[in-house]
PDB file of N, CA and C in Angstrom:
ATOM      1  N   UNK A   1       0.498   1.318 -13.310  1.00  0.00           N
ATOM      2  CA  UNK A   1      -0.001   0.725 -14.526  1.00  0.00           C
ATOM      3  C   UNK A   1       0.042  -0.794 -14.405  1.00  0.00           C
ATOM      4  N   UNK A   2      -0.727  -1.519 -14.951  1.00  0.00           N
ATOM      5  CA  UNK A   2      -1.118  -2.805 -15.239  1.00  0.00           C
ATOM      6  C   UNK A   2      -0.635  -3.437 -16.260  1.00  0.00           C
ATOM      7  N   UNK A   3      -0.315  -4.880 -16.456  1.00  0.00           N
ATOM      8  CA  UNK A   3      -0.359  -5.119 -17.917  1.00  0.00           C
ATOM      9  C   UNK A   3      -1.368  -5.235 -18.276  1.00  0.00           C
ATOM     10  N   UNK A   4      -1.647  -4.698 -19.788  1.00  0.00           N
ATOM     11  CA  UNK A   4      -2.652  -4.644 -20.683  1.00  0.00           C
ATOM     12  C   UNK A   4      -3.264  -2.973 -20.627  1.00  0.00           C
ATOM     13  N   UNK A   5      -2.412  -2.316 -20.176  1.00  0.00           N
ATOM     14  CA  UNK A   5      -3.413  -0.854 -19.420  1.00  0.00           C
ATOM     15  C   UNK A   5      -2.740  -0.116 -20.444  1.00  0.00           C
ATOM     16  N   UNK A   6      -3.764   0.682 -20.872  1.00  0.00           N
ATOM     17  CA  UNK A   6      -3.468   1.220 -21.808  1.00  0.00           C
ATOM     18  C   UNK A   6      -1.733   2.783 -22.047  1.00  0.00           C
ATOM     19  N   UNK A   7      -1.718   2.511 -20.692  1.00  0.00           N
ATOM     20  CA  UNK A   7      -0.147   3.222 -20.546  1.00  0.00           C
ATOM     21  C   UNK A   7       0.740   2.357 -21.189  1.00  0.00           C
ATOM     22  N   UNK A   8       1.142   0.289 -21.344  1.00  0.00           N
ATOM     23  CA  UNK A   8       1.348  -0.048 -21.184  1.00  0.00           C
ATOM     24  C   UNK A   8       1.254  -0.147 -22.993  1.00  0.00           C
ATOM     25  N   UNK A   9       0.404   0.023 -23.351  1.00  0.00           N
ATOM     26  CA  UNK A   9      -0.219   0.039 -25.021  1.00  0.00           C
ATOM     27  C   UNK A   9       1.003   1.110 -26.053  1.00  0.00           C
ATOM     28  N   UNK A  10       1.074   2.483 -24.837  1.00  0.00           N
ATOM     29  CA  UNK A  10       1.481   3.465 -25.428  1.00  0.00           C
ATOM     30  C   UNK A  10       3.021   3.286 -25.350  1.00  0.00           C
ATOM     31  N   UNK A  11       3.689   3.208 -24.065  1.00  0.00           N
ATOM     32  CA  UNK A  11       4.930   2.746 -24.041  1.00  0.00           C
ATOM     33  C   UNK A  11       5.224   1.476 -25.146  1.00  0.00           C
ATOM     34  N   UNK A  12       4.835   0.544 -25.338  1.00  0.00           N
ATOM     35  CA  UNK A  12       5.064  -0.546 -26.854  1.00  0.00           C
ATOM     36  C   UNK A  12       5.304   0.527 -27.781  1.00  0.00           C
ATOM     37  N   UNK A  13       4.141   0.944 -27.857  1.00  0.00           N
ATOM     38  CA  UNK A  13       4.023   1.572 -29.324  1.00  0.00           C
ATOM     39  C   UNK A  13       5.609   3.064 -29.529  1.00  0.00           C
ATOM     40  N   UNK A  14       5.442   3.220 -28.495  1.00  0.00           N
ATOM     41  CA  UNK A  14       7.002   4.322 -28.556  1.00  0.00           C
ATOM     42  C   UNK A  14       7.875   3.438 -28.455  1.00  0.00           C
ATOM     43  N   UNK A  15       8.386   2.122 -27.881  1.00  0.00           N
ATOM     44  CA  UNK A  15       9.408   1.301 -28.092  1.00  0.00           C
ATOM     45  C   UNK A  15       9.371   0.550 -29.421  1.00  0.00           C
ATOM     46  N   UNK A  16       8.337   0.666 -30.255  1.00  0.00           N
ATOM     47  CA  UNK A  16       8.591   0.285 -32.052  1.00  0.00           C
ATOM     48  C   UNK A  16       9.284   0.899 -32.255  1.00  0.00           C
ATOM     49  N   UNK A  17       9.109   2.339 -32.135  1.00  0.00           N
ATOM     50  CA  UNK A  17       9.576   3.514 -33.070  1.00  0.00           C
ATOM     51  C   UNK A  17      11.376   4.428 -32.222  1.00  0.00           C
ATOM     52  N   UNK A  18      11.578   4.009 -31.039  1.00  0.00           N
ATOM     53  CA  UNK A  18      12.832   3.912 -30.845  1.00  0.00           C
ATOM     54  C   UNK A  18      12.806   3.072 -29.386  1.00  0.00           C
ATOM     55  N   UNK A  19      13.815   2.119 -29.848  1.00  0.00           N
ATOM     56  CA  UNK A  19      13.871   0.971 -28.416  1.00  0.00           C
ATOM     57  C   UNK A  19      14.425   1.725 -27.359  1.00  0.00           C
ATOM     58  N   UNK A  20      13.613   1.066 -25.812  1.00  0.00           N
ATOM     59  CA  UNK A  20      14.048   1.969 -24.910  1.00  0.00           C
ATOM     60  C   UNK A  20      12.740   3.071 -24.564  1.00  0.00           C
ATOM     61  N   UNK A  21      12.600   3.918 -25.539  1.00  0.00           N
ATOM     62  CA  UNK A  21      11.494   4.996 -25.026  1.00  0.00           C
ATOM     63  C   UNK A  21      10.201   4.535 -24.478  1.00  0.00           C
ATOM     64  N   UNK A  22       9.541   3.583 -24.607  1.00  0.00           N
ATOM     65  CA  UNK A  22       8.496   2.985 -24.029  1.00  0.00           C
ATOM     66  C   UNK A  22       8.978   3.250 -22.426  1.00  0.00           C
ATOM     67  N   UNK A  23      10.309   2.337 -22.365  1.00  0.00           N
ATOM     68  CA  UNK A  23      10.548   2.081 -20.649  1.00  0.00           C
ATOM     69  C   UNK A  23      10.967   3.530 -20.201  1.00  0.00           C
ATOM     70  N   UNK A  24      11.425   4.508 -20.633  1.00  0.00           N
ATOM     71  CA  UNK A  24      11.569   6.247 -19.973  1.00  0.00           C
ATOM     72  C   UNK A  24      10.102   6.314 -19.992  1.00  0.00           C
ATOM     73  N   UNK A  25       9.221   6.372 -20.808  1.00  0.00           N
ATOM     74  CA  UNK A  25       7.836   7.201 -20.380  1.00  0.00           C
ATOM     75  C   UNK A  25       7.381   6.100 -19.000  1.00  0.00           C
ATOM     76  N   UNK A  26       7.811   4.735 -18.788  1.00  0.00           N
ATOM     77  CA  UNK A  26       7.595   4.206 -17.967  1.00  0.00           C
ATOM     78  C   UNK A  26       8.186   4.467 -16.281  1.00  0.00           C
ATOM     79  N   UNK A  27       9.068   5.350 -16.700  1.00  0.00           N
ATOM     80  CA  UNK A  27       9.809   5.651 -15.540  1.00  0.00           C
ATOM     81  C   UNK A  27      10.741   5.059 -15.267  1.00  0.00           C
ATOM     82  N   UNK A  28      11.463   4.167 -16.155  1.00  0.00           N
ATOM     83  CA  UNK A  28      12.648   2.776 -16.012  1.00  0.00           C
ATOM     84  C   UNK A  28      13.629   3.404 -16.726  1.00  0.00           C
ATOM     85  N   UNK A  29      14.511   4.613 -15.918  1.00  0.00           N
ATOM     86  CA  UNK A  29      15.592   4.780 -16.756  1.00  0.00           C
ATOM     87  C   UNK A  29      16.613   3.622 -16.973  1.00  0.00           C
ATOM     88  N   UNK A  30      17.304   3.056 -16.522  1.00  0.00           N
ATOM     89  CA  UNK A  30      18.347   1.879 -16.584  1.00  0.00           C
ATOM     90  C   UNK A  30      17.854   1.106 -17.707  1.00  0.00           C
ATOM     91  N   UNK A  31      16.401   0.871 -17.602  1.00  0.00           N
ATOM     92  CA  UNK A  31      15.971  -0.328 -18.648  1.00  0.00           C
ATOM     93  C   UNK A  31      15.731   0.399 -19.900  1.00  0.00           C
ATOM     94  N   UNK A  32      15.579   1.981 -20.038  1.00  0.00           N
ATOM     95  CA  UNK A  32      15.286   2.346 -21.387  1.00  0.00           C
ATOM     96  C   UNK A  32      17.025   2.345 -22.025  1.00  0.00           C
ATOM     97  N   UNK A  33      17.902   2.569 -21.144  1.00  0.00           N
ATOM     98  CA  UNK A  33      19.194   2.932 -21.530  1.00  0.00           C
ATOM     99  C   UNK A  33      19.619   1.486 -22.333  1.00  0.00           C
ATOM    100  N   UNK A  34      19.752   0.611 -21.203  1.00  0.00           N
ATOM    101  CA  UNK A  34      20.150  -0.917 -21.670  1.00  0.00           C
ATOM    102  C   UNK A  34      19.383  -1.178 -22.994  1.00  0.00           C
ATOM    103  N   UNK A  35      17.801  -0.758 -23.016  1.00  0.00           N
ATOM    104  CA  UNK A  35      17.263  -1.347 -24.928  1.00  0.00           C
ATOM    105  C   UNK A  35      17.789  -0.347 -25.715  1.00  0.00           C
ATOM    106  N   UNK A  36      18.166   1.159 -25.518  1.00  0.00           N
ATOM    107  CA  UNK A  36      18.791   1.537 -26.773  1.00  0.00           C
ATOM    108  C   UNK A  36      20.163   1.217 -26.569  1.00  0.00           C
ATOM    109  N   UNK A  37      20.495   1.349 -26.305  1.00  0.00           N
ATOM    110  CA  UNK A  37      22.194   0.767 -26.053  1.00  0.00           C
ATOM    111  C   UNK A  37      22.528  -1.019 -26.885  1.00  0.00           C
ATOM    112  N   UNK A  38      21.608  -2.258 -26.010  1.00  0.00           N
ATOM    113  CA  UNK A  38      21.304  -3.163 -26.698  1.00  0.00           C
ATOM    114  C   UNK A  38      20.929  -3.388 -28.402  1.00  0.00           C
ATOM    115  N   UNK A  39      19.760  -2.770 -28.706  1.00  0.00           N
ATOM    116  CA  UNK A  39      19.521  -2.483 -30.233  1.00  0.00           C
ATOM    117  C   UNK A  39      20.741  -1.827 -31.153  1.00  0.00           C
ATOM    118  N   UNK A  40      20.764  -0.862 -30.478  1.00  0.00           N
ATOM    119  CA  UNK A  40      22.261  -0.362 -31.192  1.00  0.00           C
ATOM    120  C   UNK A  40      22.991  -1.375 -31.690  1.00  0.00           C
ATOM    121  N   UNK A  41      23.750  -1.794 -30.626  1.00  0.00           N
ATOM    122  CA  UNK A  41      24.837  -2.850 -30.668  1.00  0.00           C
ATOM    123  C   UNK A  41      23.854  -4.255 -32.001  1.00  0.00           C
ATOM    124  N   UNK A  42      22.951  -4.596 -31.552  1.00  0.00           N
ATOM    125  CA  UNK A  42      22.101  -5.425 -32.456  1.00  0.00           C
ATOM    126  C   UNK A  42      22.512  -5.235 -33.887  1.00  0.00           C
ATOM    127  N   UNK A  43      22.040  -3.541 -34.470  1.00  0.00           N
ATOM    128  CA  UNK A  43      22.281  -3.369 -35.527  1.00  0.00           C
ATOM    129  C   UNK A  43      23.376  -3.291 -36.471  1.00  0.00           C
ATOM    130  N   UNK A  44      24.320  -3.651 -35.336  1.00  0.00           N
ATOM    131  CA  UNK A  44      25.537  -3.835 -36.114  1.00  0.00           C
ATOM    132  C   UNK A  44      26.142  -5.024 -37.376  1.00  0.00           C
ATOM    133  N   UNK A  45      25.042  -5.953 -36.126  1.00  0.00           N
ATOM    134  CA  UNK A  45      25.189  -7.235 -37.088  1.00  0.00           C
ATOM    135  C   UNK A  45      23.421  -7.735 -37.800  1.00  0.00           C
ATOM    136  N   UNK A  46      23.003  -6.550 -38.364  1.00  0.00           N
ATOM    137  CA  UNK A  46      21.213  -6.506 -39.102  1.00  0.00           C
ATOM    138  C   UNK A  46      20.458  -6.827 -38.181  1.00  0.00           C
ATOM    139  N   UNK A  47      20.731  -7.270 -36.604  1.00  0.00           N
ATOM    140  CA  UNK A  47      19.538  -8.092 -36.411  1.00  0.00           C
ATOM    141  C   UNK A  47      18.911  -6.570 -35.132  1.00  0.00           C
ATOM    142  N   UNK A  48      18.531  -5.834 -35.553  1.00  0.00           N
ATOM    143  CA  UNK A  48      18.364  -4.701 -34.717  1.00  0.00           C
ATOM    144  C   UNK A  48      16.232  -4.594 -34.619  1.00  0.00           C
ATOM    145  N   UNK A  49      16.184  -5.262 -35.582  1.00  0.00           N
ATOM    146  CA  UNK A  49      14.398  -5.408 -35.619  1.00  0.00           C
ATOM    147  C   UNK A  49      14.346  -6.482 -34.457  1.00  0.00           C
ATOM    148  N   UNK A  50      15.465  -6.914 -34.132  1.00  0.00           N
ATOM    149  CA  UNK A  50      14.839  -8.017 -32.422  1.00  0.00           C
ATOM    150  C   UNK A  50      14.673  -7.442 -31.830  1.00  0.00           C
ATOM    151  N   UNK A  51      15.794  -6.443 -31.544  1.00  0.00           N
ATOM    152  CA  UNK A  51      15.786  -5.694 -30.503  1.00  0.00           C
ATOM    153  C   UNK A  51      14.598  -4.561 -29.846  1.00  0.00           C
ATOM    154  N   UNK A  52      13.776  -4.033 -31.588  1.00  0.00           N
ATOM    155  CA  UNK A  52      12.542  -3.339 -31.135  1.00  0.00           C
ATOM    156  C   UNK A  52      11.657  -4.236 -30.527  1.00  0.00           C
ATOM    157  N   UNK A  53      11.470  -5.808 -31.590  1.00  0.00           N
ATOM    158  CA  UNK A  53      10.294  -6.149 -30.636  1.00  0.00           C
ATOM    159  C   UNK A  53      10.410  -6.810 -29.733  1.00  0.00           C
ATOM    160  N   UNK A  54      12.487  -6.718 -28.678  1.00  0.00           N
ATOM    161  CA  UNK A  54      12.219  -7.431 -27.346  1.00  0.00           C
ATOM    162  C   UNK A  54      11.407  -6.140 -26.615  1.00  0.00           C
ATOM    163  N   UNK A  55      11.700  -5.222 -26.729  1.00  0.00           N
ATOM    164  CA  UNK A  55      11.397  -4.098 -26.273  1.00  0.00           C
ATOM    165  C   UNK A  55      10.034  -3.944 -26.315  1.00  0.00           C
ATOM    166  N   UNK A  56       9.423  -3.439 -27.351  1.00  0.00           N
ATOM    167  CA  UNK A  56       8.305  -3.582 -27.004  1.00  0.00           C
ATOM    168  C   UNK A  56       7.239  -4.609 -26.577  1.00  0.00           C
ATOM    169  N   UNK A  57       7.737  -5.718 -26.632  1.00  0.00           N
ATOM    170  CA  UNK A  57       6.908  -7.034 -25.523  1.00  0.00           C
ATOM    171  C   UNK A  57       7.493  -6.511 -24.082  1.00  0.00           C
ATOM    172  N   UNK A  58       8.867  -6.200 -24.047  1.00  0.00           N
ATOM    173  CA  UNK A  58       9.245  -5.957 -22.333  1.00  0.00           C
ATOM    174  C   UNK A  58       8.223  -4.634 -21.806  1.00  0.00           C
ATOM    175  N   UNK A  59       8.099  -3.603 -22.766  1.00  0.00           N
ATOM    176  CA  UNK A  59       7.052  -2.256 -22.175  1.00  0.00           C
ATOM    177  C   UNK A  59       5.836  -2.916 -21.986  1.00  0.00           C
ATOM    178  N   UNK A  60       5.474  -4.069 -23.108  1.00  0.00           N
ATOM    179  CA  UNK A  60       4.137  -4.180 -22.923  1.00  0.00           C
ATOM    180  C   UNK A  60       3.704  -5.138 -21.626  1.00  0.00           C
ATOM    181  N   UNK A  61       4.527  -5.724 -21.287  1.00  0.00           N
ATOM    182  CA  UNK A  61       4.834  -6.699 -20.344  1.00  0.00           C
ATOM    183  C   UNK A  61       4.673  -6.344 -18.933  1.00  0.00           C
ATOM    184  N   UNK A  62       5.499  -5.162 -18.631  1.00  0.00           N
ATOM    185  CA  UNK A  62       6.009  -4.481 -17.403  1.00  0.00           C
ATOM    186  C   UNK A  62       5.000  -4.590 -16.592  1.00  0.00           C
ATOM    187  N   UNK A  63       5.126  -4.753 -15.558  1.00  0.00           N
ATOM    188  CA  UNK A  63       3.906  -4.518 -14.322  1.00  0.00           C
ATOM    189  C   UNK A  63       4.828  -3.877 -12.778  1.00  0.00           C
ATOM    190  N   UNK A  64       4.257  -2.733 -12.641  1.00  0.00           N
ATOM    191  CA  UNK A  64       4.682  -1.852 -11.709  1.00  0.00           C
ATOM    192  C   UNK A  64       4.186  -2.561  -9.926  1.00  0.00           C
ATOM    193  N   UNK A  65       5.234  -2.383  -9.386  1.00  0.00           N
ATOM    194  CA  UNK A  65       5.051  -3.237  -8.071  1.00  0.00           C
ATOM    195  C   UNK A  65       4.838  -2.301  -6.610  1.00  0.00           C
TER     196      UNK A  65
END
């Protein structure tokens, strides 16, 4: 996948709705673990809406090498 490719569209859009899952459908276990794990911890202190949209800029971002 590419950035901008529409795999890349779909993973964002599943990392809105729980951080992390974008990067598993991406095949990045470590990196889906670290954004839900990260957000978690986020929401402890309210700021847990960063954490979706570091996430989903990082899925949308990703470029496979």
């Amino acid at each position: 996948m590419s950035q901008g490719s529409s795999g890349n569209v779909i993973a964002a859009l599943a990392s809105f709705f729980i951080p992390g899952l974008g990067q598993l459908i991406q095949g990045r276990i470590l990196a889906a673990l670290a954004h839900f794990v990260l957000t978690a911890l986020l929401w402890l202190f309210l700021l847990g809406w960063l954490g979706h949209i570091l996430s989903c800029v990082e899925a949308a971002r990703w470029k496979a090498r």
